[in-house]
N, C-alpha and C. Protein backbone atom coordinates (compact mmCIF):
# COMPACT_ATOMS: atom_id res chain seq x y z
N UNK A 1 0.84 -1.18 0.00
CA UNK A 1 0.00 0.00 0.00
C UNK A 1 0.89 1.25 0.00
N UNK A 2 0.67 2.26 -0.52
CA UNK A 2 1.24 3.51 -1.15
C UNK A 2 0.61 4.58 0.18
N UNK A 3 1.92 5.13 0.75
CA UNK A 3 0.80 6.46 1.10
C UNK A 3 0.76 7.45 -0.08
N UNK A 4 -0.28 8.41 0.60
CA UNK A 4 -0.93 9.42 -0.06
C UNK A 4 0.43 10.53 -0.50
N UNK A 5 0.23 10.90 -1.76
CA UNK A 5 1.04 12.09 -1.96
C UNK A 5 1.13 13.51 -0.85
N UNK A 6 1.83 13.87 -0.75
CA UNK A 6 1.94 15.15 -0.05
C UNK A 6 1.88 16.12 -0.81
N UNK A 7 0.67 17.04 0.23
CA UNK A 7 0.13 18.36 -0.69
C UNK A 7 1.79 18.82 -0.67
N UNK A 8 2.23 20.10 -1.57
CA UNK A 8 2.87 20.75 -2.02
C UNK A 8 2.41 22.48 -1.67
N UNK A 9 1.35 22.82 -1.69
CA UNK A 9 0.87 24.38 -1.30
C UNK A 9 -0.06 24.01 -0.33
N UNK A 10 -0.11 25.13 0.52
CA UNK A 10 -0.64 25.40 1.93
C UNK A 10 -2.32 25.59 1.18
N UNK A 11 -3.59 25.46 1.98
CA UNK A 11 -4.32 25.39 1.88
C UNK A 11 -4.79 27.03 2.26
N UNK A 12 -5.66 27.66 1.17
CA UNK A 12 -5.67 29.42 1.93
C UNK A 12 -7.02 29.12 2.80
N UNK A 13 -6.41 30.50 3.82
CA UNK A 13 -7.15 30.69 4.79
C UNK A 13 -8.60 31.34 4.65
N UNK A 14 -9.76 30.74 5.20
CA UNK A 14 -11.01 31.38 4.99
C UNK A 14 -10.68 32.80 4.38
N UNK A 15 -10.06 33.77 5.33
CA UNK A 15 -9.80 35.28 4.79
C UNK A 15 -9.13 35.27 4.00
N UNK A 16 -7.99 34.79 3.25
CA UNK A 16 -7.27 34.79 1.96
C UNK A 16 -8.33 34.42 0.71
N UNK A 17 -9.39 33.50 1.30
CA UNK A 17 -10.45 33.32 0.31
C UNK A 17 -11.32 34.58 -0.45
N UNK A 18 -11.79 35.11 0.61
CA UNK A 18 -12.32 35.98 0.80
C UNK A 18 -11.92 37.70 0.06
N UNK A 19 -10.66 37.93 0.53
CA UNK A 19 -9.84 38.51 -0.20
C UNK A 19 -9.85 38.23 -1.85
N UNK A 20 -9.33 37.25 -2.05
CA UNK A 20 -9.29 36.63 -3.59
C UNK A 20 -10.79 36.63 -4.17
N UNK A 21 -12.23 37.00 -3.62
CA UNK A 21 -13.24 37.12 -4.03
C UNK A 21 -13.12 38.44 -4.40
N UNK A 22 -13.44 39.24 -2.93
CA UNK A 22 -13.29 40.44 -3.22
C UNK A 22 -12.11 41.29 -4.24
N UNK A 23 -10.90 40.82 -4.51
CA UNK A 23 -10.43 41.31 -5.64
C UNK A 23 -10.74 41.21 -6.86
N UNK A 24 -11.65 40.49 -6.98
CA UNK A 24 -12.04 39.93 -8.34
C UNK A 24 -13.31 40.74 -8.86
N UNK A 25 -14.21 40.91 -8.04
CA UNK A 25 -15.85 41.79 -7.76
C UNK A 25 -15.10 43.07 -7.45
N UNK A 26 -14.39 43.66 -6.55
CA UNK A 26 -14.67 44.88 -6.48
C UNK A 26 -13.62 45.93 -6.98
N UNK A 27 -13.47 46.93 -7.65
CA UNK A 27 -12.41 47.94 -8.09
C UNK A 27 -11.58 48.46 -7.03
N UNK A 28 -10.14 48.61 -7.24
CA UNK A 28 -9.26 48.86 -6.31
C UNK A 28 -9.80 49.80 -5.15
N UNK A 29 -10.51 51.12 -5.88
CA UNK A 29 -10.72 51.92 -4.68
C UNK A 29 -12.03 51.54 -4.05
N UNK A 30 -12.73 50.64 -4.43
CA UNK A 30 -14.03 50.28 -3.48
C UNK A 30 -13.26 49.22 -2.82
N UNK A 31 -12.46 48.45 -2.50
CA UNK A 31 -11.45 47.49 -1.87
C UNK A 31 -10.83 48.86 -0.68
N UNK A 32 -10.25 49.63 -1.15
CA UNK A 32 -9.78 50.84 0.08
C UNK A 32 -10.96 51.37 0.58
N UNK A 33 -11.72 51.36 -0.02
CA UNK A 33 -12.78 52.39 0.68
C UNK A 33 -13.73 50.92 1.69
N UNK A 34 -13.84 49.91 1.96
CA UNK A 34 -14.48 48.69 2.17
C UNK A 34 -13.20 49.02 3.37
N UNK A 35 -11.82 48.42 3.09
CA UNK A 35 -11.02 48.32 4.27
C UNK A 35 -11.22 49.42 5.22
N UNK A 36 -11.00 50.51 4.81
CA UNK A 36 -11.52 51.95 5.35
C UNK A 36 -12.02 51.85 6.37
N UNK A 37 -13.21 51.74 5.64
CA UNK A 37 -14.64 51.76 6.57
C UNK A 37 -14.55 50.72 7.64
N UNK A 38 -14.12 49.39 7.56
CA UNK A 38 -14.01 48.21 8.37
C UNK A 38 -12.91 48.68 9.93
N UNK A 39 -12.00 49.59 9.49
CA UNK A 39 -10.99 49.73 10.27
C UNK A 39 -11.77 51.22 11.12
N UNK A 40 -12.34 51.67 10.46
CA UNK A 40 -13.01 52.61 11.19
C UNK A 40 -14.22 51.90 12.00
N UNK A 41 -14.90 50.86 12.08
CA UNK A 41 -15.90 49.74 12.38
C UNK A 41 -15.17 49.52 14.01
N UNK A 42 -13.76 49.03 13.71
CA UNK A 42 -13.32 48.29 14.87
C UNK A 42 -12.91 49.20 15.62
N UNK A 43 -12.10 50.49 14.70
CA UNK A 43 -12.00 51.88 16.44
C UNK A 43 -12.98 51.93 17.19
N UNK A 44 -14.36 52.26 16.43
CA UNK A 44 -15.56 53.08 17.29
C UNK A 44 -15.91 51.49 18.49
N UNK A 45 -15.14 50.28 17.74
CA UNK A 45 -15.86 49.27 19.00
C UNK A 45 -14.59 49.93 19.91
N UNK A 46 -13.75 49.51 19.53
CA UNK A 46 -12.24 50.18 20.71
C UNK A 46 -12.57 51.43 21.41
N UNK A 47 -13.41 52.22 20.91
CA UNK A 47 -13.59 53.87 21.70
C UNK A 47 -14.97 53.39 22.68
N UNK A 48 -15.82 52.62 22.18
CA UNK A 48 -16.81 52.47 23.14
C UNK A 48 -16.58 51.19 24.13
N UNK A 49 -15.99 50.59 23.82
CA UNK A 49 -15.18 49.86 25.26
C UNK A 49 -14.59 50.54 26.05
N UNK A 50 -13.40 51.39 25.52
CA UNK A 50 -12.47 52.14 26.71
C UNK A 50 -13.68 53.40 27.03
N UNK A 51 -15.32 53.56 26.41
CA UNK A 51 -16.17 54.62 26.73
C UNK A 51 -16.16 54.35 28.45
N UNK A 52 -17.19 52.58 28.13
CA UNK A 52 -17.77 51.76 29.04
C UNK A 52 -16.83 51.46 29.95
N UNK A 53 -15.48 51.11 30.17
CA UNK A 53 -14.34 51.24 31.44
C UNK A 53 -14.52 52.41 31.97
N UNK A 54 -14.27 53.37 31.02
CA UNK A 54 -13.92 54.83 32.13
C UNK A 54 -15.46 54.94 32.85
N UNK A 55 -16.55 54.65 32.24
CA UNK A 55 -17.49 55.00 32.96
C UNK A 55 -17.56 53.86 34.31
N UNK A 56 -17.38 53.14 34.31
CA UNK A 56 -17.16 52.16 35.30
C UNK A 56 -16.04 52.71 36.28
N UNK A 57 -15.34 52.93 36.17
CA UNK A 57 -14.30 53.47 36.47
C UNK A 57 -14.66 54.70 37.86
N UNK A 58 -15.49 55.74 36.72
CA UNK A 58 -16.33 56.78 37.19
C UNK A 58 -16.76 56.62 38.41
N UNK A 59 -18.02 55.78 37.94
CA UNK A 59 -18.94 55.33 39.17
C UNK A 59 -18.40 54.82 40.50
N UNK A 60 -17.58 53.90 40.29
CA UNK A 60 -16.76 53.18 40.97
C UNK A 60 -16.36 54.22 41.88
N UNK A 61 -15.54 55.07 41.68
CA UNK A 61 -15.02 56.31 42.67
C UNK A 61 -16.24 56.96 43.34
N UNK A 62 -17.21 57.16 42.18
CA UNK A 62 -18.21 57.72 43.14
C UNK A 62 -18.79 57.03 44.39
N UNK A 63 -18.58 55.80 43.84
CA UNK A 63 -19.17 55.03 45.29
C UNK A 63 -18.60 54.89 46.39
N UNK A 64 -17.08 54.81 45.80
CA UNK A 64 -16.31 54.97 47.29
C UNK A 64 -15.72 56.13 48.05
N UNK A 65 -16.26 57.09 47.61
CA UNK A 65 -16.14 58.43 48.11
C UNK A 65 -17.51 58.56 49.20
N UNK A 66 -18.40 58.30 48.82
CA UNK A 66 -19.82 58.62 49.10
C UNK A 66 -20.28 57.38 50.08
């Protein structure tokens, strides 16, 4: 009995897939303007987390002052 050949190239990753769609469908600057927007997506989660700490934060003092 023979083993199996060995793959030769790495198998792409869901997001490399994904990528390789989207280059194909969308024009370079709707690809920048898509990343753009996505990276601006994940600050506003990053700004309203560190919102929700400081307000915790806040309160927190208030309570132990009071």
């Amino acid at each position: 009995m023979q083993a199996a050949p060995v793959r030769a190239t790495a198998i792409p990753s869901f997001t490399d897939a994904l990528r390789a769609v989207e280059s194909l469908l969308l024009s370079s600057g709707q690809r920048t303007a898509r990343r753009n927007a996505w990276t601006s997506v994940l600050e506003d989660r990053r700004r309203a987390k560190d919102r929700v700490e400081a307000q915790r934060v806040v309160e927190q003092s208030f309570v132990t002052r009071h």
